[in-house]
C-alpha atoms as a PDB file:
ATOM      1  CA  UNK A   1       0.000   0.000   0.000  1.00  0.00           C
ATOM      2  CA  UNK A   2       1.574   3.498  -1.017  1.00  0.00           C
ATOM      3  CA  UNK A   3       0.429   6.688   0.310  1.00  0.00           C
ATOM      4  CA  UNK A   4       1.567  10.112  -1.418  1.00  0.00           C
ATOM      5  CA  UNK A   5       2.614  12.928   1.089  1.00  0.00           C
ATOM      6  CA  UNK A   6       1.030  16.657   0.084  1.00  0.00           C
ATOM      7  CA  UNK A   7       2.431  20.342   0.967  1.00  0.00           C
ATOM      8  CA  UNK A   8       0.036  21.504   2.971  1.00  0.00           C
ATOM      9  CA  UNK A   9      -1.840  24.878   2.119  1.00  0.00           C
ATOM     10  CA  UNK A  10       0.203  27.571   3.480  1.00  0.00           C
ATOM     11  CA  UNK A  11       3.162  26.017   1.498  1.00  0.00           C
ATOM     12  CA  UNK A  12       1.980  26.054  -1.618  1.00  0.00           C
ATOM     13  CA  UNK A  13       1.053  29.985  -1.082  1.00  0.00           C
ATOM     14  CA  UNK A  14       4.404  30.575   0.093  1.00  0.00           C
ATOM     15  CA  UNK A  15       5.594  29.013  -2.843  1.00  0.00           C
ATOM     16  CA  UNK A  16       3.582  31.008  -5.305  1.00  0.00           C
ATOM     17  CA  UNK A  17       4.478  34.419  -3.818  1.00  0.00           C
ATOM     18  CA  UNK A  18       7.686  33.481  -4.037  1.00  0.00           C
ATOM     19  CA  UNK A  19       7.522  32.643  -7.270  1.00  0.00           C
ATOM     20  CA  UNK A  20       5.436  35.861  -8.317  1.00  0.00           C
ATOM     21  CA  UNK A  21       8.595  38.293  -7.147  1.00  0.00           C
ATOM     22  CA  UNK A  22      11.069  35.671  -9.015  1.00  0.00           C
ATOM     23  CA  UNK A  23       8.854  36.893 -12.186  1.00  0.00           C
ATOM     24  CA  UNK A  24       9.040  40.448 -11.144  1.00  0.00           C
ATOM     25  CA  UNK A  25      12.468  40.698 -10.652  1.00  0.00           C
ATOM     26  CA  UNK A  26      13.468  38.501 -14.184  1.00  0.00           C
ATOM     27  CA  UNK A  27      10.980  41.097 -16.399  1.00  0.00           C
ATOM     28  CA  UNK A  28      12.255  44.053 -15.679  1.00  0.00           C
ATOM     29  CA  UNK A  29      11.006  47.014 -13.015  1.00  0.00           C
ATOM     30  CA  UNK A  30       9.037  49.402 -14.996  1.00  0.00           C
ATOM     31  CA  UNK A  31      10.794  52.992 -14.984  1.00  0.00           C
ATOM     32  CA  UNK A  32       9.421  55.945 -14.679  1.00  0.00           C
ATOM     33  CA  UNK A  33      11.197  59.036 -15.469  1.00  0.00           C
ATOM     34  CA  UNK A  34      10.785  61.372 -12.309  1.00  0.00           C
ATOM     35  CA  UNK A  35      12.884  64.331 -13.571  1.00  0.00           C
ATOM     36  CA  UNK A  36      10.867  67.862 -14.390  1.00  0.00           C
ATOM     37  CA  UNK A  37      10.674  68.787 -17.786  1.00  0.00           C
ATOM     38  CA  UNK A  38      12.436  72.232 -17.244  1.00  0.00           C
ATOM     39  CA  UNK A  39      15.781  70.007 -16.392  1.00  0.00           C
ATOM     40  CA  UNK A  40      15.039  67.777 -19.665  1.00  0.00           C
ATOM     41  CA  UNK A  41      14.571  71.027 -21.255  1.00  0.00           C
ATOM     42  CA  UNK A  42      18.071  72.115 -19.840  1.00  0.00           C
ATOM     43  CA  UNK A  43      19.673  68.921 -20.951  1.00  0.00           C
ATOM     44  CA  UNK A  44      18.447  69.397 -24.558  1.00  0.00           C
ATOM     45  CA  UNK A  45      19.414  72.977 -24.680  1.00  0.00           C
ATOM     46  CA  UNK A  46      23.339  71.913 -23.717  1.00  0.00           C
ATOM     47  CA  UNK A  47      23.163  69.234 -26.515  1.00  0.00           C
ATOM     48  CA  UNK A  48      22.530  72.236 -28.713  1.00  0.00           C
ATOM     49  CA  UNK A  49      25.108  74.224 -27.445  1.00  0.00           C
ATOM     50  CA  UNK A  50      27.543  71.465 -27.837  1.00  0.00           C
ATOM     51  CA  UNK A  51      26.751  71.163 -31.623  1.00  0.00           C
ATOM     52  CA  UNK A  52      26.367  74.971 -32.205  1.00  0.00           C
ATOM     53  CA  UNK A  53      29.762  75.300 -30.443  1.00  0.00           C
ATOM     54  CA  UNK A  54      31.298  72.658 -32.506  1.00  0.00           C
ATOM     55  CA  UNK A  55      29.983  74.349 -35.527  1.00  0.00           C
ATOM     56  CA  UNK A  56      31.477  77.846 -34.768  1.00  0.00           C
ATOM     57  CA  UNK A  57      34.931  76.172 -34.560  1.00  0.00           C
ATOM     58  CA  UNK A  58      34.455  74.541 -37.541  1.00  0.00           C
ATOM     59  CA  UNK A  59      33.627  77.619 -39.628  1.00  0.00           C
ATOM     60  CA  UNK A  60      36.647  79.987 -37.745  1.00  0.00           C
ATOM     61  CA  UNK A  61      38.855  77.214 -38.912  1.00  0.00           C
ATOM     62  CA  UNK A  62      37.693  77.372 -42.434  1.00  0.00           C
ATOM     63  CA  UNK A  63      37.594  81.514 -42.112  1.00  0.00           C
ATOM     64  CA  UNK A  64      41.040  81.009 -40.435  1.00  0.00           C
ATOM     65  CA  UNK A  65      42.660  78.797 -43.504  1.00  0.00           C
ATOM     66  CA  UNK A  66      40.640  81.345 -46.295  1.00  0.00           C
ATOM     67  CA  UNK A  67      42.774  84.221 -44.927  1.00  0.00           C
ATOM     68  CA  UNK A  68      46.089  82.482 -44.187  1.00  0.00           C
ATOM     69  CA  UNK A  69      45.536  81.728 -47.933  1.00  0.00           C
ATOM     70  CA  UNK A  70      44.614  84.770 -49.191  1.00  0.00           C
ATOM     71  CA  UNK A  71      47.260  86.164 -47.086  1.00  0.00           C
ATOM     72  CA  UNK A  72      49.646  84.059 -48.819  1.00  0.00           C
ATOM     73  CA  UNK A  73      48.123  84.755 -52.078  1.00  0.00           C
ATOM     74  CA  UNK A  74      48.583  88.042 -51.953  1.00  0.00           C
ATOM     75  CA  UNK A  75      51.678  88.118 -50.693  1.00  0.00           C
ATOM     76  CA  UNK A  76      53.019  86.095 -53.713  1.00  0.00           C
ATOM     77  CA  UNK A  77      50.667  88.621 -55.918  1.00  0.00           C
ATOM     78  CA  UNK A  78      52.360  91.593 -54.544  1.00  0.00           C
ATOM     79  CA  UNK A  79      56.140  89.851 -54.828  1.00  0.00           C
ATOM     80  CA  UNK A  80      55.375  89.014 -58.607  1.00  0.00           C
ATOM     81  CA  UNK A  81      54.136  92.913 -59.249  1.00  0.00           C
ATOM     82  CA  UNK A  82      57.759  94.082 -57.638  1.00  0.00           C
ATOM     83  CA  UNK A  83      59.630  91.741 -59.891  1.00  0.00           C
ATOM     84  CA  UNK A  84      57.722  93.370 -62.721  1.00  0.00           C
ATOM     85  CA  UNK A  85      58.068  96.830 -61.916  1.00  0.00           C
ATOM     86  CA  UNK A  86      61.694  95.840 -61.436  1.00  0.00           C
ATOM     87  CA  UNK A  87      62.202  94.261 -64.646  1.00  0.00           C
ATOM     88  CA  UNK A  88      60.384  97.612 -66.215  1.00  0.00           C
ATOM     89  CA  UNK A  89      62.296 100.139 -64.631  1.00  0.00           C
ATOM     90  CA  UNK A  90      65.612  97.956 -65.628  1.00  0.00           C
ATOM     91  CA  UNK A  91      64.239  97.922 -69.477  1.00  0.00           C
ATOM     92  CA  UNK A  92      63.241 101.413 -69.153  1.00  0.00           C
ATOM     93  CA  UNK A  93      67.004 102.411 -68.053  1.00  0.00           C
ATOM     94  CA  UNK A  94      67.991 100.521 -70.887  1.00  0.00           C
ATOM     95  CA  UNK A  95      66.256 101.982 -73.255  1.00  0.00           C
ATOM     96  CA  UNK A  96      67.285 105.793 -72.205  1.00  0.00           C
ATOM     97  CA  UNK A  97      71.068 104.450 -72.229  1.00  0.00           C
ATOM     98  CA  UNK A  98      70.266 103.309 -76.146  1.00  0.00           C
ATOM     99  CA  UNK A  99      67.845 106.303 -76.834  1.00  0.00           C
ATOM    100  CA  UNK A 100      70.050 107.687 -79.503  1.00  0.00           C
ATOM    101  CA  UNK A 101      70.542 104.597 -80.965  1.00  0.00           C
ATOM    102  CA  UNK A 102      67.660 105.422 -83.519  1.00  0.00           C
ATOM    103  CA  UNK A 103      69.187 108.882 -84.137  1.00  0.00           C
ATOM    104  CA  UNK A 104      72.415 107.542 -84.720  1.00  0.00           C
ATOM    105  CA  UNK A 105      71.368 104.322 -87.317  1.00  0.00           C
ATOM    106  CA  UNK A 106      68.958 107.534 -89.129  1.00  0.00           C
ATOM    107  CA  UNK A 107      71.660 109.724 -89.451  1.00  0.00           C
ATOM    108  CA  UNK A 108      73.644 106.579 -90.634  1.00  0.00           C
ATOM    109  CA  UNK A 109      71.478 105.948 -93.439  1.00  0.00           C
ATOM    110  CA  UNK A 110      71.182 109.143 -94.757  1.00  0.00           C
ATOM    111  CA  UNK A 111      74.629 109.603 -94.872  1.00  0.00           C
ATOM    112  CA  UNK A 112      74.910 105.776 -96.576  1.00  0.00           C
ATOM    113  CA  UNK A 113      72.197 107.634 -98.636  1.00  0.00           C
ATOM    114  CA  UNK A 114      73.482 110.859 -99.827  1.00  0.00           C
ATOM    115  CA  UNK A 115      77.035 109.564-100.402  1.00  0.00           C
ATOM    116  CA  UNK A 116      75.319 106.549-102.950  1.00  0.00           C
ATOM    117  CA  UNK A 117      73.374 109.862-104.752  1.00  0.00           C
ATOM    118  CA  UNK A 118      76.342 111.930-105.045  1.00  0.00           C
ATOM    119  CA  UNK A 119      78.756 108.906-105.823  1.00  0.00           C
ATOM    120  CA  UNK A 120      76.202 107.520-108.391  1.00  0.00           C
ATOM    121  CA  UNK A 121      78.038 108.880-111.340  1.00  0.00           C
ATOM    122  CA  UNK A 122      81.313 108.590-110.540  1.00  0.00           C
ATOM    123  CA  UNK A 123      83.539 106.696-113.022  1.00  0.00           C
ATOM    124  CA  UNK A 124      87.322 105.837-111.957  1.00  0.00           C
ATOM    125  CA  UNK A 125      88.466 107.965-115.221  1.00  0.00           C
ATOM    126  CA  UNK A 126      92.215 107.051-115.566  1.00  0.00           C
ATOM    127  CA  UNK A 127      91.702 103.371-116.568  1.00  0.00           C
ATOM    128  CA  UNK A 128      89.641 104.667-119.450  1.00  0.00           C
ATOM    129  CA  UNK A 129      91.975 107.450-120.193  1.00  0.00           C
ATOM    130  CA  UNK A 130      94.578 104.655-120.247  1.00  0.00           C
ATOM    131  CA  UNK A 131      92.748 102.385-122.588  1.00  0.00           C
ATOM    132  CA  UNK A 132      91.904 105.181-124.899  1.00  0.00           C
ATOM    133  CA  UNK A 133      95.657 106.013-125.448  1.00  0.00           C
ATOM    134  CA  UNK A 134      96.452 102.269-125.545  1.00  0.00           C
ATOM    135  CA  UNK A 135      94.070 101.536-128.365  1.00  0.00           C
ATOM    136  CA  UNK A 136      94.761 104.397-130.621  1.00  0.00           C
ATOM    137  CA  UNK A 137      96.876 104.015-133.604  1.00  0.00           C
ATOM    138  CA  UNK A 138     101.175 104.235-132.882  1.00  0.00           C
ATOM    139  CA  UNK A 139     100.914 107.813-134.445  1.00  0.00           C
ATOM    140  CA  UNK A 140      98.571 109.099-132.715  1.00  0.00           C
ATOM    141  CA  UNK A 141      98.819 111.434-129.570  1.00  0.00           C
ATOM    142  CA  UNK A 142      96.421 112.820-127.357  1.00  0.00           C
ATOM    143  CA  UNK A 143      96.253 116.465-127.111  1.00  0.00           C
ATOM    144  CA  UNK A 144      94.109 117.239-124.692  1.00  0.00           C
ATOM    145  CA  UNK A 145      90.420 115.446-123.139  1.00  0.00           C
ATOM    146  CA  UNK A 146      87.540 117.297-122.380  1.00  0.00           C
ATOM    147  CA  UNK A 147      84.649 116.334-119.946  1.00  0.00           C
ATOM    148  CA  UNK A 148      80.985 116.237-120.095  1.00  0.00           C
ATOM    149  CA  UNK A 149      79.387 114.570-117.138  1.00  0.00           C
ATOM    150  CA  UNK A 150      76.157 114.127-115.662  1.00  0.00           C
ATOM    151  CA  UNK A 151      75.678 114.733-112.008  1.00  0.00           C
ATOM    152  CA  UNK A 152      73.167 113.384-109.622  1.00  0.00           C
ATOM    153  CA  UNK A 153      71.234 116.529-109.797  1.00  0.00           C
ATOM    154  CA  UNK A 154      71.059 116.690-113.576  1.00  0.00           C
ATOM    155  CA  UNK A 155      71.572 114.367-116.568  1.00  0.00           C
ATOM    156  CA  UNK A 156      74.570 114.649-119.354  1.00  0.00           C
ATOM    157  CA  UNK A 157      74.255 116.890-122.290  1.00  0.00           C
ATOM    158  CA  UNK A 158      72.114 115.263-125.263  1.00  0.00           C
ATOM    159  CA  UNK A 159      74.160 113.825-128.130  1.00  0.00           C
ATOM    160  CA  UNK A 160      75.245 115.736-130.853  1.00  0.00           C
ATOM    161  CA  UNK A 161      74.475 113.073-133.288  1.00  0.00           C
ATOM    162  CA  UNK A 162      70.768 111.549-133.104  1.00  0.00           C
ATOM    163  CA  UNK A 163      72.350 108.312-133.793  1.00  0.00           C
ATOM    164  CA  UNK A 164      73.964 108.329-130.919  1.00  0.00           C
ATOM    165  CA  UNK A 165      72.286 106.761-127.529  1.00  0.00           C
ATOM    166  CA  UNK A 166      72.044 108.965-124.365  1.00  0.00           C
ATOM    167  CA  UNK A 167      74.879 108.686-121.919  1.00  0.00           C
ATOM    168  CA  UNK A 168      76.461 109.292-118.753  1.00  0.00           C
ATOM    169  CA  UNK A 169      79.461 111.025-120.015  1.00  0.00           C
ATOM    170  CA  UNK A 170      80.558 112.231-122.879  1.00  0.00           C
ATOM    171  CA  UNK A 171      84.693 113.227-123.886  1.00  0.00           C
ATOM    172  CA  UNK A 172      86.433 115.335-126.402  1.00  0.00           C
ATOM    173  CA  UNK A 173      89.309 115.079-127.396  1.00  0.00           C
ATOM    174  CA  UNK A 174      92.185 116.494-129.467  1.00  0.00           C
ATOM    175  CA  UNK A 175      94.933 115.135-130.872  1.00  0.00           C
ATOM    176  CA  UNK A 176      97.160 114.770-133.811  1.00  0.00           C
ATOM    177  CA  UNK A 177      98.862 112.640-136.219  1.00  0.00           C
ATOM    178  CA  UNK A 178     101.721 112.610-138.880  1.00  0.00           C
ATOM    179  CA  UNK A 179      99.559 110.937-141.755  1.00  0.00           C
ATOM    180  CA  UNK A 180      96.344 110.864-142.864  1.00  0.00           C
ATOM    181  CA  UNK A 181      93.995 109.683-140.181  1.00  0.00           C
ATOM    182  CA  UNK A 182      92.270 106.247-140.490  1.00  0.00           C
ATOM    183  CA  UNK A 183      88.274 107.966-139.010  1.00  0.00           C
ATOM    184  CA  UNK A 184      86.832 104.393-139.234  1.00  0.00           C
ATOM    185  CA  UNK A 185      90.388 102.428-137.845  1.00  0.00           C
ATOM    186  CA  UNK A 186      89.958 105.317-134.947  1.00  0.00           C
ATOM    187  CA  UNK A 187      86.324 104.538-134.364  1.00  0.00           C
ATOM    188  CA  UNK A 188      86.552 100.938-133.951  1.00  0.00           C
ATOM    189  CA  UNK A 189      89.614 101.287-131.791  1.00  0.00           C
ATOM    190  CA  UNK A 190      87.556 103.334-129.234  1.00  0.00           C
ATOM    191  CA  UNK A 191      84.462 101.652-129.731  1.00  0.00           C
ATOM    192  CA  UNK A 192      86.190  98.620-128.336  1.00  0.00           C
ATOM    193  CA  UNK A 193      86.841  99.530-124.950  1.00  0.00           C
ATOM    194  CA  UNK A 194      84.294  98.193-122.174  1.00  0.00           C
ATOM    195  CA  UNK A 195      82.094 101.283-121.106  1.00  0.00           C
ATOM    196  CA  UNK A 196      82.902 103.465-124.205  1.00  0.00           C
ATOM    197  CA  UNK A 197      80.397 103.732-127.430  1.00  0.00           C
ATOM    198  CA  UNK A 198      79.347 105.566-130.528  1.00  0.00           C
ATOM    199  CA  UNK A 199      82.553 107.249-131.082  1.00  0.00           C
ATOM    200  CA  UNK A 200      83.433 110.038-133.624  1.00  0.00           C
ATOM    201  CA  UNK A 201      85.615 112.019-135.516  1.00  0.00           C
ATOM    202  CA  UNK A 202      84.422 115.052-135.603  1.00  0.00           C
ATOM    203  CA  UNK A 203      87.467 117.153-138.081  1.00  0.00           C
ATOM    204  CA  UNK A 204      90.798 116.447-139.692  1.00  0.00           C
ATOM    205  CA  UNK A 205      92.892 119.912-140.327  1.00  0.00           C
ATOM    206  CA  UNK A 206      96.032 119.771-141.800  1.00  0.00           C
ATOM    207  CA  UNK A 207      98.503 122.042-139.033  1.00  0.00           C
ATOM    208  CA  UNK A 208     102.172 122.987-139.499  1.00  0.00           C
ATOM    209  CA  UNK A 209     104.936 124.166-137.184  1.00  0.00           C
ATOM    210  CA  UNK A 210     108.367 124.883-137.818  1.00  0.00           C
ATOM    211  CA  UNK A 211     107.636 123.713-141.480  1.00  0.00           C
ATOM    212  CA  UNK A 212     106.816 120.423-140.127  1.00  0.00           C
ATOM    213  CA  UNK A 213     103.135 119.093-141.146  1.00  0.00           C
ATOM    214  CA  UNK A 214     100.376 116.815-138.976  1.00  0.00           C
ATOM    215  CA  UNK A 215      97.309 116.367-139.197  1.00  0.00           C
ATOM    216  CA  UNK A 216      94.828 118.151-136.234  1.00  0.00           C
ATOM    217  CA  UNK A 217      92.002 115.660-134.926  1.00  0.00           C
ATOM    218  CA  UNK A 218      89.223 116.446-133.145  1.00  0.00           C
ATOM    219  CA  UNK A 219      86.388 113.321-132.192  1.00  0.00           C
ATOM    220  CA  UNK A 220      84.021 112.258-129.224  1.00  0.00           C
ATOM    221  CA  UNK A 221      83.096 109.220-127.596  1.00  0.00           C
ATOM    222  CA  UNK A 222      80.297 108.442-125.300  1.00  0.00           C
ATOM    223  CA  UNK A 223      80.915 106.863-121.695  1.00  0.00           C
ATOM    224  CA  UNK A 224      77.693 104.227-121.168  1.00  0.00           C
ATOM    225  CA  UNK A 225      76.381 104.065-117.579  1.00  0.00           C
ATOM    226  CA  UNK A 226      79.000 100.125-117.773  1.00  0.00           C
ATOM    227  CA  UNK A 227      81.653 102.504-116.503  1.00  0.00           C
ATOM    228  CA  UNK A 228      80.190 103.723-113.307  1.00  0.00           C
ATOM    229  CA  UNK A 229      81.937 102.831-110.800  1.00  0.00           C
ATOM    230  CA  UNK A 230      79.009 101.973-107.918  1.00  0.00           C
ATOM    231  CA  UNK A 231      82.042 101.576-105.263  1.00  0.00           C
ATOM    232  CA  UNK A 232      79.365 102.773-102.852  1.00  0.00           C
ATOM    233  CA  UNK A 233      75.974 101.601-104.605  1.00  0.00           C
ATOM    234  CA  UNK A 234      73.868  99.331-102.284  1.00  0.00           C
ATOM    235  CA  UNK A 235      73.332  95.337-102.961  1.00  0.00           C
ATOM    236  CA  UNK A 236      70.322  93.677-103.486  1.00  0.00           C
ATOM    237  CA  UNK A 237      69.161  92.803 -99.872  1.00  0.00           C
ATOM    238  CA  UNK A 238      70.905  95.710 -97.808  1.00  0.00           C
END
């Protein structure tokens, strides 16, 4: 026979009360927040400050940087305008110690320019003096040479002959001869030289001195612009 042994009553209520706070304590207490709302307020409004304080520092530090750079800007701004002004006032000296540099170079040129005006008809006359008396026949002699030039300012005199081309120069000479004079032997003669043209024999007079007869010639011969010189004309490209 078995018999089964019970709590009695007041155990069993015991054991449920005890049980009941067990469940209490392993849910949780309920809180209640007991604080006034002015010191919630108070709370929130230091958050704010916090940030708003934060904030500020941020933007001085960014004011801050924008100024140390402008700063530096600037200064690099104003270091580049005193190079400049530098450099301009060194140019500027330069260009007073050269100032007469143009004055000089336009005097130059029309000195370059007068001297290849008035040397523009010049002819180097004793080759062609030299020639002449070289070419002429053995028994002829030259009197005397006369001139007719142009000059830069005005042209040589017209030809006598219209068969005869305009020239730069023209000579006459005199001179004289034991026989009869060859006119077309003398022609050719001087009409060979370079730079003399369209020679002429102008007379033939018989002369005597001392009972001793010769013949008197008198002829031209035109100097071409071949025989200037141009020691002082200017080349192509100056």
């Amino acid at each position: 026979m078995t018999s089964t042994l019970s709590a009695p009553p007041q155990s069993r209520g015991k054991d449920a009360r005890r049980k009941g706070r067990s469940d209490a304590v392993g849910g949780g207490l309920p809180q209640v927040n007991l604080l006034p709302p002015e010191v919630r307020a108070a709370r929130g409004l230091k958050v704010v400050k916090r940030w708003l304080l934060i904030s500020i520092g941020l933007l001085v530090l960014v004011i801050a940087g924008v100024f140390v750079w402008s700063v530096m800007e600037r200064s690099v701004a104003q270091e580049s305008l005193a190079q400049a002004q530098a450099e301009t006032a060194r140019l500027q000296d330069e260009e007073q110690q050269y100032a007469e540099v143009p004055l000089v170079l336009g005097a130059l040129d029309s000195t370059t320019a007068a001297r290849e005006l008035g040397m523009s008809t010049e002819v180097s006359w004793k080759p062609y003096l030299d020639a002449i008396t070289a070419v002429l026949p053995a028994d002829v002699s030259i009197e005397s040479i006369g001139l007719s030039s142009a000059t830069p300012m005005a042209p040589a005199a017209p030809p006598a002959s219209p068969l005869e081309a305009p020239s730069l120069a023209q000579l006459t000479f005199t001179g004289q001869t034991s026989t009869v004079p060859d006119a077309a032997a003398l022609i050719d003669a001087l009409n060979s030289v370079p730079g003399l043209a369209d020679a002429w024999l102008v007379s033939a007079a018989v002369e005597g001195i001392d009972g001793t007869t010769y013949y008197l010639i008198t002829g031209t011969v035109q100097v071409s612009d071949a025989a200037r010189a141009q020691r002082f004309a200017s080349t192509e490209g100056e």
